[in-house]
C-alpha atoms as a PDB file:
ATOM      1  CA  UNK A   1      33.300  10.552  24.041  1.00  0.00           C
ATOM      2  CA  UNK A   2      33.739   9.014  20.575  1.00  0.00           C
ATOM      3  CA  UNK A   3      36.677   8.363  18.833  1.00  0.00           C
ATOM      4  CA  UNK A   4      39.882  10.978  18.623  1.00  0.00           C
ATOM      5  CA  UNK A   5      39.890  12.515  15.227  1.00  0.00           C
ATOM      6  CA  UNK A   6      43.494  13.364  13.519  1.00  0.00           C
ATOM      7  CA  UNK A   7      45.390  15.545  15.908  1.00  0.00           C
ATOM      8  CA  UNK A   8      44.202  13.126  18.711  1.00  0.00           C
ATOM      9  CA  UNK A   9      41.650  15.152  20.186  1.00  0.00           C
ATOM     10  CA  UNK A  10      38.485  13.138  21.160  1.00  0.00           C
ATOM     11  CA  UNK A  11      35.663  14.320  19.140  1.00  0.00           C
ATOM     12  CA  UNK A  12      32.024  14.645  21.164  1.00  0.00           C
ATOM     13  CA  UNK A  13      28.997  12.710  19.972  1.00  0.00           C
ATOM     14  CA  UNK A  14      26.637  15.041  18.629  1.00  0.00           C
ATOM     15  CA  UNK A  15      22.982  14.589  17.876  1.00  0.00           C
ATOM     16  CA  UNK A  16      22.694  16.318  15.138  1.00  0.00           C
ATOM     17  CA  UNK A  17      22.031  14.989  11.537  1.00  0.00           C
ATOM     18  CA  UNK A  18      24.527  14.126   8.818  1.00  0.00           C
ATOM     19  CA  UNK A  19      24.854  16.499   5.979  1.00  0.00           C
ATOM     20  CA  UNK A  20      24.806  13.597   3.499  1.00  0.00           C
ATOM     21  CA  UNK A  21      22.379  10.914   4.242  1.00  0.00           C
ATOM     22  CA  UNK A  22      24.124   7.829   3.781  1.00  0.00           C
ATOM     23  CA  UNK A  23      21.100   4.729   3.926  1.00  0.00           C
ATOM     24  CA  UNK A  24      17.475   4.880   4.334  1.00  0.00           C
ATOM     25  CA  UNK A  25      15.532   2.942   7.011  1.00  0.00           C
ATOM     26  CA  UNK A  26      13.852  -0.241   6.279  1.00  0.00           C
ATOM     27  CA  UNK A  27       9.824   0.419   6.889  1.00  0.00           C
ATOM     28  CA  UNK A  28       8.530  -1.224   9.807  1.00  0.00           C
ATOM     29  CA  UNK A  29       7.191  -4.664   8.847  1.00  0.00           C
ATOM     30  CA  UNK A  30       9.643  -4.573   6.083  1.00  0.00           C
ATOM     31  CA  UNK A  31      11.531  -7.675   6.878  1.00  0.00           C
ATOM     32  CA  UNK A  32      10.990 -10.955   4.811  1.00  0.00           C
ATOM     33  CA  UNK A  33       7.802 -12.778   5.225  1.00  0.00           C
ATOM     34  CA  UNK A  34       9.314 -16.200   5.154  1.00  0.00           C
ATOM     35  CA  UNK A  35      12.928 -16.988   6.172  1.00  0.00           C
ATOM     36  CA  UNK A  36      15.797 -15.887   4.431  1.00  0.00           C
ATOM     37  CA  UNK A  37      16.697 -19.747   3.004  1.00  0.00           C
ATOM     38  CA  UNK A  38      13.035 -20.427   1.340  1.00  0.00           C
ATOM     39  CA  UNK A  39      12.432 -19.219  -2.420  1.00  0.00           C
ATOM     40  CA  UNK A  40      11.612 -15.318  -3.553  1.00  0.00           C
ATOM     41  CA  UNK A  41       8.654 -15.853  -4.036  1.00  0.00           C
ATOM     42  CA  UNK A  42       8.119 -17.762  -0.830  1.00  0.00           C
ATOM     43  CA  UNK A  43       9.524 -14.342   0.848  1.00  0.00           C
ATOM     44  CA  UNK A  44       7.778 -11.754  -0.817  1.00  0.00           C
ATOM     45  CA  UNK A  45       4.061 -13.577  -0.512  1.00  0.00           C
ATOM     46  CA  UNK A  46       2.024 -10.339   0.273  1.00  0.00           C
ATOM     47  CA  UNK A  47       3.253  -8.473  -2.117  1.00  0.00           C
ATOM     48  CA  UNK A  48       2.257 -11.335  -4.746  1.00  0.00           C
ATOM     49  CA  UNK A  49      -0.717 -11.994  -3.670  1.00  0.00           C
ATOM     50  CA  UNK A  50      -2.109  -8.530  -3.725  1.00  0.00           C
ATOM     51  CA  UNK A  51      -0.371  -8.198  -7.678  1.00  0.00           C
ATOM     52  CA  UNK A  52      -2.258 -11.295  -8.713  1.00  0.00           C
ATOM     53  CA  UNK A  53      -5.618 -10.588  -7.257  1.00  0.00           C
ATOM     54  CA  UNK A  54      -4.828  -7.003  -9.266  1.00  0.00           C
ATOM     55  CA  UNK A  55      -3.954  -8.291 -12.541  1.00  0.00           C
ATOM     56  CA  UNK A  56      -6.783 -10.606 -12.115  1.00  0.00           C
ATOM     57  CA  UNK A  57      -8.966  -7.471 -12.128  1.00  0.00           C
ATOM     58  CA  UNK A  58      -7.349  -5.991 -15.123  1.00  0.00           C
ATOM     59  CA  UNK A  59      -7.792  -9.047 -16.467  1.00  0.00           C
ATOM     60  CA  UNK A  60     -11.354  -9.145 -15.665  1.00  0.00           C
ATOM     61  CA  UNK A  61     -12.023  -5.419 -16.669  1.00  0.00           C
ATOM     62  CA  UNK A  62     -10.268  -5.811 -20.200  1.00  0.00           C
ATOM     63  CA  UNK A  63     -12.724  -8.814 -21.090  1.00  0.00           C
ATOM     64  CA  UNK A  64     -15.892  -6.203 -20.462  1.00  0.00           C
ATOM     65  CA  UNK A  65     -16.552  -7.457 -16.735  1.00  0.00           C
ATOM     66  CA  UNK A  66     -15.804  -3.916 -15.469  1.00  0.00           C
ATOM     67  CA  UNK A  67     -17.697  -4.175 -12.102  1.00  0.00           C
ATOM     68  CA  UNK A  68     -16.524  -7.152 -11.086  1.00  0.00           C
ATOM     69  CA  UNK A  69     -12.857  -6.734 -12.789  1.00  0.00           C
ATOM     70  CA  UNK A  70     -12.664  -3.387 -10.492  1.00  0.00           C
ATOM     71  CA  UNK A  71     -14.402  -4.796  -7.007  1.00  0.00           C
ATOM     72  CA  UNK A  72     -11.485  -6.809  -7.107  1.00  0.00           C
ATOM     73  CA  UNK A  73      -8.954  -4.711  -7.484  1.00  0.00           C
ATOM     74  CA  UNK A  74      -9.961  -2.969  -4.717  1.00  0.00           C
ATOM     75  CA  UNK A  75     -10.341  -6.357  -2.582  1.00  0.00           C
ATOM     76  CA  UNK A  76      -7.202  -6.693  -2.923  1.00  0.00           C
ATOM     77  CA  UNK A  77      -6.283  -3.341  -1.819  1.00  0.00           C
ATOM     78  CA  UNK A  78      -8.131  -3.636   1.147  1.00  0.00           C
ATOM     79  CA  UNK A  79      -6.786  -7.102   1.951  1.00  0.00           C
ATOM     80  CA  UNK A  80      -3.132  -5.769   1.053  1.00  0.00           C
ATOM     81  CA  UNK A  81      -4.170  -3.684   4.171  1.00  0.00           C
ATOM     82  CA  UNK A  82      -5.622  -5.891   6.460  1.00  0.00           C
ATOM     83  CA  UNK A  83      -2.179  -8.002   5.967  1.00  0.00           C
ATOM     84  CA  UNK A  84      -0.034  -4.809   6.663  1.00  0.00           C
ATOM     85  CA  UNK A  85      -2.026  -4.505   9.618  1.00  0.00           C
ATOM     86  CA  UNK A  86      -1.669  -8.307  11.134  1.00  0.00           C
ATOM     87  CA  UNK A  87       1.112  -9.662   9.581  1.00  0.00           C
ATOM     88  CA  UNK A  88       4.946  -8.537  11.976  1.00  0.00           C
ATOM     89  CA  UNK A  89       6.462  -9.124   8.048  1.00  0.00           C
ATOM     90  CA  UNK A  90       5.408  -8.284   4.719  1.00  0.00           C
ATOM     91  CA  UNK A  91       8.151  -7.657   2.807  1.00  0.00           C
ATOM     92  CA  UNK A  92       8.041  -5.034  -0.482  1.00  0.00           C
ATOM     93  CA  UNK A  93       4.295  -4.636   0.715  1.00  0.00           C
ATOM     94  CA  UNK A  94       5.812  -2.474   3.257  1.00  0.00           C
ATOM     95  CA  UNK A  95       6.797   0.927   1.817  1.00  0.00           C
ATOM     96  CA  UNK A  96       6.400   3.832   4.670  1.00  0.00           C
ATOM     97  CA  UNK A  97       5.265   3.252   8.143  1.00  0.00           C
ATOM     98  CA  UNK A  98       2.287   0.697   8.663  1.00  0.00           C
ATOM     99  CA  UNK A  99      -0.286   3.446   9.218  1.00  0.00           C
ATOM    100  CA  UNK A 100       0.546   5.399   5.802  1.00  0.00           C
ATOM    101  CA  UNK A 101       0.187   2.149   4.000  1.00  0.00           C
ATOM    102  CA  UNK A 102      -2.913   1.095   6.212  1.00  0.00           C
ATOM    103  CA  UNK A 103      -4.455   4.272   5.356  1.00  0.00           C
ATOM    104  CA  UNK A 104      -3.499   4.717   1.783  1.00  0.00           C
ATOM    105  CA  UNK A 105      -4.392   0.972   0.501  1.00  0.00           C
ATOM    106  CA  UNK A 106      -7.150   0.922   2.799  1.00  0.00           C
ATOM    107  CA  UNK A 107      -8.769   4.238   1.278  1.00  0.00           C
ATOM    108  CA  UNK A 108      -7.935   3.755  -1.768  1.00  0.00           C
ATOM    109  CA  UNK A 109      -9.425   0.135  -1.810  1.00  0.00           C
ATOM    110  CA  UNK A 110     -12.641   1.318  -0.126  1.00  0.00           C
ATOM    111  CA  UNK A 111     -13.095   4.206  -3.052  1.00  0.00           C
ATOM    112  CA  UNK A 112     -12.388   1.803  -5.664  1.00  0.00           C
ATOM    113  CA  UNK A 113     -15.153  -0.819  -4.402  1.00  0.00           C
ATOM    114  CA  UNK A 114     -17.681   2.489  -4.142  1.00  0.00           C
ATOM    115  CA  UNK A 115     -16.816   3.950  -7.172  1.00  0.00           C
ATOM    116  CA  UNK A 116     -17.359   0.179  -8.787  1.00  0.00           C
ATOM    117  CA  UNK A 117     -20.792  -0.600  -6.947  1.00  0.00           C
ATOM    118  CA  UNK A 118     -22.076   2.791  -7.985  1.00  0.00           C
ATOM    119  CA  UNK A 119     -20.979   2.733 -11.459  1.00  0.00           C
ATOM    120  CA  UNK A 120     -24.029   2.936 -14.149  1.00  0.00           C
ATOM    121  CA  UNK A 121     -25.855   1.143 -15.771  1.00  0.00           C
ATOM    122  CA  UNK A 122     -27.655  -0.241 -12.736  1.00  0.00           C
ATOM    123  CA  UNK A 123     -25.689   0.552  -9.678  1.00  0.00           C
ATOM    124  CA  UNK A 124     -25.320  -2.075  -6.830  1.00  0.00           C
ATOM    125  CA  UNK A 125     -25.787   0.569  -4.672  1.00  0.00           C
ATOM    126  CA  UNK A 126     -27.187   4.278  -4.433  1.00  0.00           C
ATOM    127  CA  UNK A 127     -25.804   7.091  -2.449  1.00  0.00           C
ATOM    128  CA  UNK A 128     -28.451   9.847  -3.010  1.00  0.00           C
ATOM    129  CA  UNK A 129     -25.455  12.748  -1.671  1.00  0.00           C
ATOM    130  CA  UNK A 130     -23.046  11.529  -3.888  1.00  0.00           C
ATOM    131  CA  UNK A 131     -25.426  11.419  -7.312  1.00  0.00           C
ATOM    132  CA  UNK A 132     -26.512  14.916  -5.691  1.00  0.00           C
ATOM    133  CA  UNK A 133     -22.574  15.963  -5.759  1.00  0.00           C
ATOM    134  CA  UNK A 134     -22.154  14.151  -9.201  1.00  0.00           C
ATOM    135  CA  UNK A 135     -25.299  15.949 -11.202  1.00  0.00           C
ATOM    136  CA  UNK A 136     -23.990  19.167  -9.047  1.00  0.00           C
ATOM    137  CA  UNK A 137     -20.751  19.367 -10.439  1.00  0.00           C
ATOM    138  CA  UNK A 138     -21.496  18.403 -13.932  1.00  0.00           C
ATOM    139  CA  UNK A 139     -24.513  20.396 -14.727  1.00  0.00           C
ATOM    140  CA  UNK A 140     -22.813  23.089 -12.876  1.00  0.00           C
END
């Protein structure tokens, strides 16, 4: 039994859910990466990290290194996954559960690396399905 509500009759605990949500939940892993006492930017390392090695990449891409600029952005995808995966806190780099964001920067880094070793002139690498799919959908 739960508390008595204004005629004195106890109310019963229900399950059910509010009608107005009042918070949201914290994602899992969402907690600071350093302790509470030490700098922002001490407790919100990931997160950093993963911008920098980004902006590097646009950085890197604006000054006509495209392949390179964009292979790094999508390092630091996958690396923003690899520390959702093994780190217990990450901070803002936390955003839904850890395997939505394991999956999403995780596939979205790997299609950005592809998508930049393939890129012409003179790929880095050669898939002959997807330049089948590619002349396949252009020509047709």
């Amino acid at each position: 039994m739960s508390a008595p509500d204004a005629g004195g009759t106890p109310r019963r605990a229900t399950r059910r859910f509010p009608l107005f949500t009042k918070d949201t939940a914290r994602p899992e892993g969402g907690g600071r990466a350093a302790p509470g006492d030490a700098p922002a930017p001490a407790r919100q390392w990931p997160i950093l990290a993963v911008l920098i090695v980004v902006g590097l990449g646009l950085l890197l891409t604006a000054l006509d290194q495209f392949r390179v600029g964009t292979i790094l952005i999508g390092a630091a995808l996958l690396a923003g996954a690899v520390m959702r995966w093994m780190l217990p806190g990450v901070g803002m780099l936390a955003v839904r559960s850890r395997f939505t964001d394991i999956a999403t920067y995780g596939v979205l880094g790997l299609a950005i690396v592809l998508l930049a070793l393939m890129a012409q002139p003179n790929p880095w690498l050669v898939i002959p399905f997807l330049k089948g799919a590619l002349h396949f959908s252009v020509s047709g």
